[in-house]
C-alpha atoms as a PDB file:
ATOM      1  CA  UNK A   1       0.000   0.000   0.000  1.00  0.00           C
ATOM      2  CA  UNK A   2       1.333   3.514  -0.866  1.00  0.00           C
ATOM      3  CA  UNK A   3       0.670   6.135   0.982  1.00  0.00           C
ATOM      4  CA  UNK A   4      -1.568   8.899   0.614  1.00  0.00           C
ATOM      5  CA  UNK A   5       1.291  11.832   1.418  1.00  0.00           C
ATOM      6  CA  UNK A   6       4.059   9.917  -1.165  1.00  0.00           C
ATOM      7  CA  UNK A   7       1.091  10.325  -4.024  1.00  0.00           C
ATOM      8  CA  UNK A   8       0.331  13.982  -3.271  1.00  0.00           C
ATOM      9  CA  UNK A   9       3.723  15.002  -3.002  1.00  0.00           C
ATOM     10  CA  UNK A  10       7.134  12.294  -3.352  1.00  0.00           C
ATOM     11  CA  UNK A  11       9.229  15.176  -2.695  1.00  0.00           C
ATOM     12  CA  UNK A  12       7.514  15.993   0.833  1.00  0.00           C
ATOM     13  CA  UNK A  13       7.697  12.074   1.459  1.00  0.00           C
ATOM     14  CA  UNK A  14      11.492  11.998   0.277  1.00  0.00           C
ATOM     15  CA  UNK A  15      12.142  14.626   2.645  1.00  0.00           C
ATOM     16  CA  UNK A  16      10.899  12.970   5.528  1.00  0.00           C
ATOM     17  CA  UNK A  17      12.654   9.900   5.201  1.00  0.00           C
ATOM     18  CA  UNK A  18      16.043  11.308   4.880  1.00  0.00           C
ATOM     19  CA  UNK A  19      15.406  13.727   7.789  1.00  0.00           C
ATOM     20  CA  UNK A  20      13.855  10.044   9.654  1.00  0.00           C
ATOM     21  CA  UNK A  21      17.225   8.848   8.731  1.00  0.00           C
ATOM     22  CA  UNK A  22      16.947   6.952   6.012  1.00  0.00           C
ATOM     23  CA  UNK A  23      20.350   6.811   4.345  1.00  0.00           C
ATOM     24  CA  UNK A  24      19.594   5.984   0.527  1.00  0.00           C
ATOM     25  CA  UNK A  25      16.455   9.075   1.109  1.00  0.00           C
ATOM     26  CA  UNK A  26      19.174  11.339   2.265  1.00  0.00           C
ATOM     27  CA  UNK A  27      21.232  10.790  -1.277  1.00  0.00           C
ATOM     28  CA  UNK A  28      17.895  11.142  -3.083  1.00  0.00           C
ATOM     29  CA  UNK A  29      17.439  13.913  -1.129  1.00  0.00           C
ATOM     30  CA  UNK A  30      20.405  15.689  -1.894  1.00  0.00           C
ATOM     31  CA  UNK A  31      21.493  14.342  -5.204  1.00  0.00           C
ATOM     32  CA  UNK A  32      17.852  14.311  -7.380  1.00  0.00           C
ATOM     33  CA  UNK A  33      16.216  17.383  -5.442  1.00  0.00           C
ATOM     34  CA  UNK A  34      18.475  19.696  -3.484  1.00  0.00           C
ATOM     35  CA  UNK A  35      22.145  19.836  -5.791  1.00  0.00           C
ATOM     36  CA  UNK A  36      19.904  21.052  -9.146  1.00  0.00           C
ATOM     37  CA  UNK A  37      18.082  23.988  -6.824  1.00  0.00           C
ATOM     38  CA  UNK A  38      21.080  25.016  -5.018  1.00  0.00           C
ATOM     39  CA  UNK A  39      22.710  25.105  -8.264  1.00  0.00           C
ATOM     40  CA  UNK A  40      19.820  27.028  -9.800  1.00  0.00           C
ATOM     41  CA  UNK A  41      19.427  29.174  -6.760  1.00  0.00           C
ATOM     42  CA  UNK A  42      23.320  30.146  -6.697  1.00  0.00           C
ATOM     43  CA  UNK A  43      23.466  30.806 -10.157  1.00  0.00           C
ATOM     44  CA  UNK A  44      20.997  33.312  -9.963  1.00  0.00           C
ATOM     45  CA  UNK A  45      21.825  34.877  -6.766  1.00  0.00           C
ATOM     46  CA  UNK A  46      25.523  34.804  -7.121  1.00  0.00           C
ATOM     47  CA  UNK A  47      26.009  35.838 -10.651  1.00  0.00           C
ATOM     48  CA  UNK A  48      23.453  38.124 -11.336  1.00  0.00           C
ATOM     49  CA  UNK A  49      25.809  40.398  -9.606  1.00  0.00           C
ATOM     50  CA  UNK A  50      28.945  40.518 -12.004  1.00  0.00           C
ATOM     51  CA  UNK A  51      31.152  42.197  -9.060  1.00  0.00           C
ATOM     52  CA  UNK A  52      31.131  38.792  -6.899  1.00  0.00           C
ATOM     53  CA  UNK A  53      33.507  36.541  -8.364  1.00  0.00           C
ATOM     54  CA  UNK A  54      33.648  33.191  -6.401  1.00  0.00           C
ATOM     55  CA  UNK A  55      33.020  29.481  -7.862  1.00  0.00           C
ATOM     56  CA  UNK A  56      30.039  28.531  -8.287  1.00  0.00           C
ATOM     57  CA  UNK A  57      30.458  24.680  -7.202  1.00  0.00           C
ATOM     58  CA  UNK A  58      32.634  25.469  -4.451  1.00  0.00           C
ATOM     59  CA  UNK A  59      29.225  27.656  -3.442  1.00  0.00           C
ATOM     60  CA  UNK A  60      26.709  24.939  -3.805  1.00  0.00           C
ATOM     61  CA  UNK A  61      28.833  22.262  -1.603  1.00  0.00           C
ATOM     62  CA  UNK A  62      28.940  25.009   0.712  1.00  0.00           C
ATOM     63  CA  UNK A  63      25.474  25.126   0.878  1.00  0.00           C
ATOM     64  CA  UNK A  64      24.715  21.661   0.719  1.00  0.00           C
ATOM     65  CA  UNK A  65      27.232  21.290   3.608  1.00  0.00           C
ATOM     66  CA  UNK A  66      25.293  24.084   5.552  1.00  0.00           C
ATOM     67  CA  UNK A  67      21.986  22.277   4.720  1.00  0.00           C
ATOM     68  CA  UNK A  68      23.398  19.017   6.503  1.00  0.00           C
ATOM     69  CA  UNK A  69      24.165  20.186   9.064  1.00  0.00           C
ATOM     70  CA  UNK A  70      23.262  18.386  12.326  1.00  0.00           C
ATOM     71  CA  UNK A  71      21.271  16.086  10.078  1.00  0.00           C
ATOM     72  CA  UNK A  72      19.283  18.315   8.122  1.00  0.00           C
ATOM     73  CA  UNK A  73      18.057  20.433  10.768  1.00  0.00           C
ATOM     74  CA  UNK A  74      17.947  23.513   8.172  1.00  0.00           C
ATOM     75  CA  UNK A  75      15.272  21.466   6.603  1.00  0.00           C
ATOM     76  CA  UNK A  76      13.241  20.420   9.669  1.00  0.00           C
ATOM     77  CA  UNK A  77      11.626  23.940   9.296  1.00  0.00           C
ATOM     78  CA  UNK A  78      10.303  22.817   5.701  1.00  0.00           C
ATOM     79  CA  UNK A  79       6.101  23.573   6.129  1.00  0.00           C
ATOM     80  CA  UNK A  80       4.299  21.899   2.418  1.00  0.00           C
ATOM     81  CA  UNK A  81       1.664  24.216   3.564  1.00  0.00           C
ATOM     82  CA  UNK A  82       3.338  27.117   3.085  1.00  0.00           C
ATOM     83  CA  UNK A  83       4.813  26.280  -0.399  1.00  0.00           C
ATOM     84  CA  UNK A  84       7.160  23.982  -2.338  1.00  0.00           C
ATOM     85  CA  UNK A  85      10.291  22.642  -1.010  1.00  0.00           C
ATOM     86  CA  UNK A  86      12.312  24.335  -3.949  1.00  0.00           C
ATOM     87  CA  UNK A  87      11.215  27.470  -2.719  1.00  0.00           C
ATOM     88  CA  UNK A  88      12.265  27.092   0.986  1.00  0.00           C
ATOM     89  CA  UNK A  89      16.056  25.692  -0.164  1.00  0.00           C
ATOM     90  CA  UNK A  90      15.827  29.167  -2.547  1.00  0.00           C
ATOM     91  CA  UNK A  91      15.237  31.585  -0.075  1.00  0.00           C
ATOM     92  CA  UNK A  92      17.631  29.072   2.205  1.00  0.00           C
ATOM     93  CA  UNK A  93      20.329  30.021  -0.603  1.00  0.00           C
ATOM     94  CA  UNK A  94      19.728  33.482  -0.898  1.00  0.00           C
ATOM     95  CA  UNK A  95      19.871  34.384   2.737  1.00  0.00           C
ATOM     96  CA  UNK A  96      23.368  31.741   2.832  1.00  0.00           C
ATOM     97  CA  UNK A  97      25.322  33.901   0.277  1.00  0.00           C
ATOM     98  CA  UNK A  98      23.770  37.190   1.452  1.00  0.00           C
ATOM     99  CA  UNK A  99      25.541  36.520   5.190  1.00  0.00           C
ATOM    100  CA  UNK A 100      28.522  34.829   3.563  1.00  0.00           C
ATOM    101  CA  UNK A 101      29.435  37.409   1.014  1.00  0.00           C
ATOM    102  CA  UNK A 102      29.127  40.588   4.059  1.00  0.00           C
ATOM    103  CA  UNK A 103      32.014  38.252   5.558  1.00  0.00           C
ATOM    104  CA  UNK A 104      34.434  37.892   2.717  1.00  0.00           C
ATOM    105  CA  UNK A 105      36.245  40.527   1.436  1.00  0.00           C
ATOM    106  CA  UNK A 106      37.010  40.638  -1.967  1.00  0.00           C
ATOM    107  CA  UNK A 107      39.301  39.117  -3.804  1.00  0.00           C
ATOM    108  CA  UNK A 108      42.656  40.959  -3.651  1.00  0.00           C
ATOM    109  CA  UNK A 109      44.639  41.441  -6.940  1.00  0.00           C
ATOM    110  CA  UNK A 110      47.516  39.410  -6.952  1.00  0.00           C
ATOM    111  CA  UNK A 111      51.011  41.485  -7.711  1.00  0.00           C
ATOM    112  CA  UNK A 112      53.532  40.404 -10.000  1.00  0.00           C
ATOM    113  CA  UNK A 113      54.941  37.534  -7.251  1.00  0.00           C
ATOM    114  CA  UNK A 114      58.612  38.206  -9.011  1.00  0.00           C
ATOM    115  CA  UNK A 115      58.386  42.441  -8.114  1.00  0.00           C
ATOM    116  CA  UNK A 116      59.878  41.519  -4.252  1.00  0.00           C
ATOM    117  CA  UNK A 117      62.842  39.051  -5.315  1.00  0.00           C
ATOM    118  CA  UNK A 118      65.862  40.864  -5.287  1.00  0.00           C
ATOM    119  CA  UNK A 119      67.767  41.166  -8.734  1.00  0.00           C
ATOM    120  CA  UNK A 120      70.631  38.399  -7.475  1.00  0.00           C
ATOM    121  CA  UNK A 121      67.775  35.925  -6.414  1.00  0.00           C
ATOM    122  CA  UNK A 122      67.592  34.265  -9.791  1.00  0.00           C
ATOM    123  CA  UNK A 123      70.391  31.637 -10.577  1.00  0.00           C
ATOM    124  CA  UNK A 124      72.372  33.290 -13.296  1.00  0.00           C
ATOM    125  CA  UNK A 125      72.576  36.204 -10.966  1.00  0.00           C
ATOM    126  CA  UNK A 126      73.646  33.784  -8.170  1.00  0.00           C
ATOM    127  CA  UNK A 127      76.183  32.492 -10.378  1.00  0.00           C
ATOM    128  CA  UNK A 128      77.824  35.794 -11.114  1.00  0.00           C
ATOM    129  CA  UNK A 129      77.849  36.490  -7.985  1.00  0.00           C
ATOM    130  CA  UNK A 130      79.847  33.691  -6.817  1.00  0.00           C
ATOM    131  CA  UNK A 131      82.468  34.065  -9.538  1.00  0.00           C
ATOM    132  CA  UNK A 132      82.941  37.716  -8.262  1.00  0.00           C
ATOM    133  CA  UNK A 133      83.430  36.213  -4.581  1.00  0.00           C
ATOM    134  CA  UNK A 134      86.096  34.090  -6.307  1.00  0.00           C
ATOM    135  CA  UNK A 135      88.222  36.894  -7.640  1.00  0.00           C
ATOM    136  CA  UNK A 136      87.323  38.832  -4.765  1.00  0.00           C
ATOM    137  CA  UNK A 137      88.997  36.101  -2.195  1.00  0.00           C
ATOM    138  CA  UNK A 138      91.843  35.576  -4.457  1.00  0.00           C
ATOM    139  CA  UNK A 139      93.213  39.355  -4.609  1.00  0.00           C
ATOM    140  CA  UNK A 140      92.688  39.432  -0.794  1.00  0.00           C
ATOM    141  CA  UNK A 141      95.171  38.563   1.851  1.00  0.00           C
ATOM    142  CA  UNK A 142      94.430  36.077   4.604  1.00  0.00           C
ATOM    143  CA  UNK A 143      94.028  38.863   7.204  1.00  0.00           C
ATOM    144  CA  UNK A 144      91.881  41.027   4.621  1.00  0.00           C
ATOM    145  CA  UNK A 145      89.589  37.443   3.554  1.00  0.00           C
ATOM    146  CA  UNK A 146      89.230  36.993   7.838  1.00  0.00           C
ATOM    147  CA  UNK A 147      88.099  40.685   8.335  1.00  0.00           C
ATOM    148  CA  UNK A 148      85.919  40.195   5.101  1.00  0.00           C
ATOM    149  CA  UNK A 149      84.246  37.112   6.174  1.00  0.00           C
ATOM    150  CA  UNK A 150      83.804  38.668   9.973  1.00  0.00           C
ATOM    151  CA  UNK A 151      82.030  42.048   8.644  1.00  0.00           C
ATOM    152  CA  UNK A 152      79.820  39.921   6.458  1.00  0.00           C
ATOM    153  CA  UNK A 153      78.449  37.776   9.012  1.00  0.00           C
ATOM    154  CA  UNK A 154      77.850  40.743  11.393  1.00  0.00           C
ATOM    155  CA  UNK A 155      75.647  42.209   8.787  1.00  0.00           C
ATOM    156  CA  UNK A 156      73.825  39.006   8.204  1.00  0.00           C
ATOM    157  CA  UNK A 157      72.793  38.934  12.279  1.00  0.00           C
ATOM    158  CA  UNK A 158      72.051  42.450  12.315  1.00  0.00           C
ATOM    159  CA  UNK A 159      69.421  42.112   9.255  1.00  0.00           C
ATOM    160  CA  UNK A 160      67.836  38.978  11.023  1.00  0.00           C
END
């Protein structure tokens, strides 16, 4: 016998099964019903504004993930009465990105990551610079390499 609430409305009696705790009802649930209206929902809510910029499916596992949580209990406010379960995860998805995107601050250009190196961090440079430490230590004396090597590594302790 099938009941009378699965023939008016499957996606009210899915619902209640996965929130009951029914495992395969919660991956019905979330794969058939909830992943194409979050997707729906954060597509329009997140890019109909062209000056947010984040991912879109990094969004909707966000707000599956937030849905979830503590077994669904976002969803244990779900009334039929009051309207269609699309509509409640909608306005569930508008209000998640509203209070998500007041917290995150937009992205931040990235600068050219090479503008900080200094010009003898790059290994030609390096390697010049070695061959001039060569000549360097071979037209000093002991006594001038010793008072060479002892200024250098005073500077190097100071700068850390």
């Amino acid at each position: 016998m099938v009941a009378i609430e699965q023939l008016l409305d499957p996606v009210v009696a899915l619902l209640r099964r996965a929130l009951a705790g029914d495992r395969a009802a919660e991956n019905r649930l979330a794969q058939r019903i909830l992943m194409p209206a979050i997707d729906a929902a954060v597509s329009r809510y997140l890019f109909g504004e062209t000056r947010r910029r984040f991912e879109k499916e990094d969004v909707a596992q966000e707000v599956l993930a937030h849905l979830y949580e503590n077994r669904w209990e976002k969803l244990r406010g779900f009334d039929p009465a009051k309207g269609p379960l699309i509509a409640y995860v909608w306005a569930i998805v508008r209000h998640w990105i509203r209070d998500h995107s007041r917290r995150r601050p937009p992205p931040v250009p990235v600068e050219d990551p090479e503008a900080a190196l200094l010009p003898d961090s790059g290994p030609e440079n390096k390697a010049k610079l070695a061959q001039i430490m060569d000549r360097l230590m071979a037209s000093l004396d002991e006594e001038q390499i010793v008072l060479f090597q002892w200024v250098h590594s005073s500077a190097g302790r100071e700068r850390r």
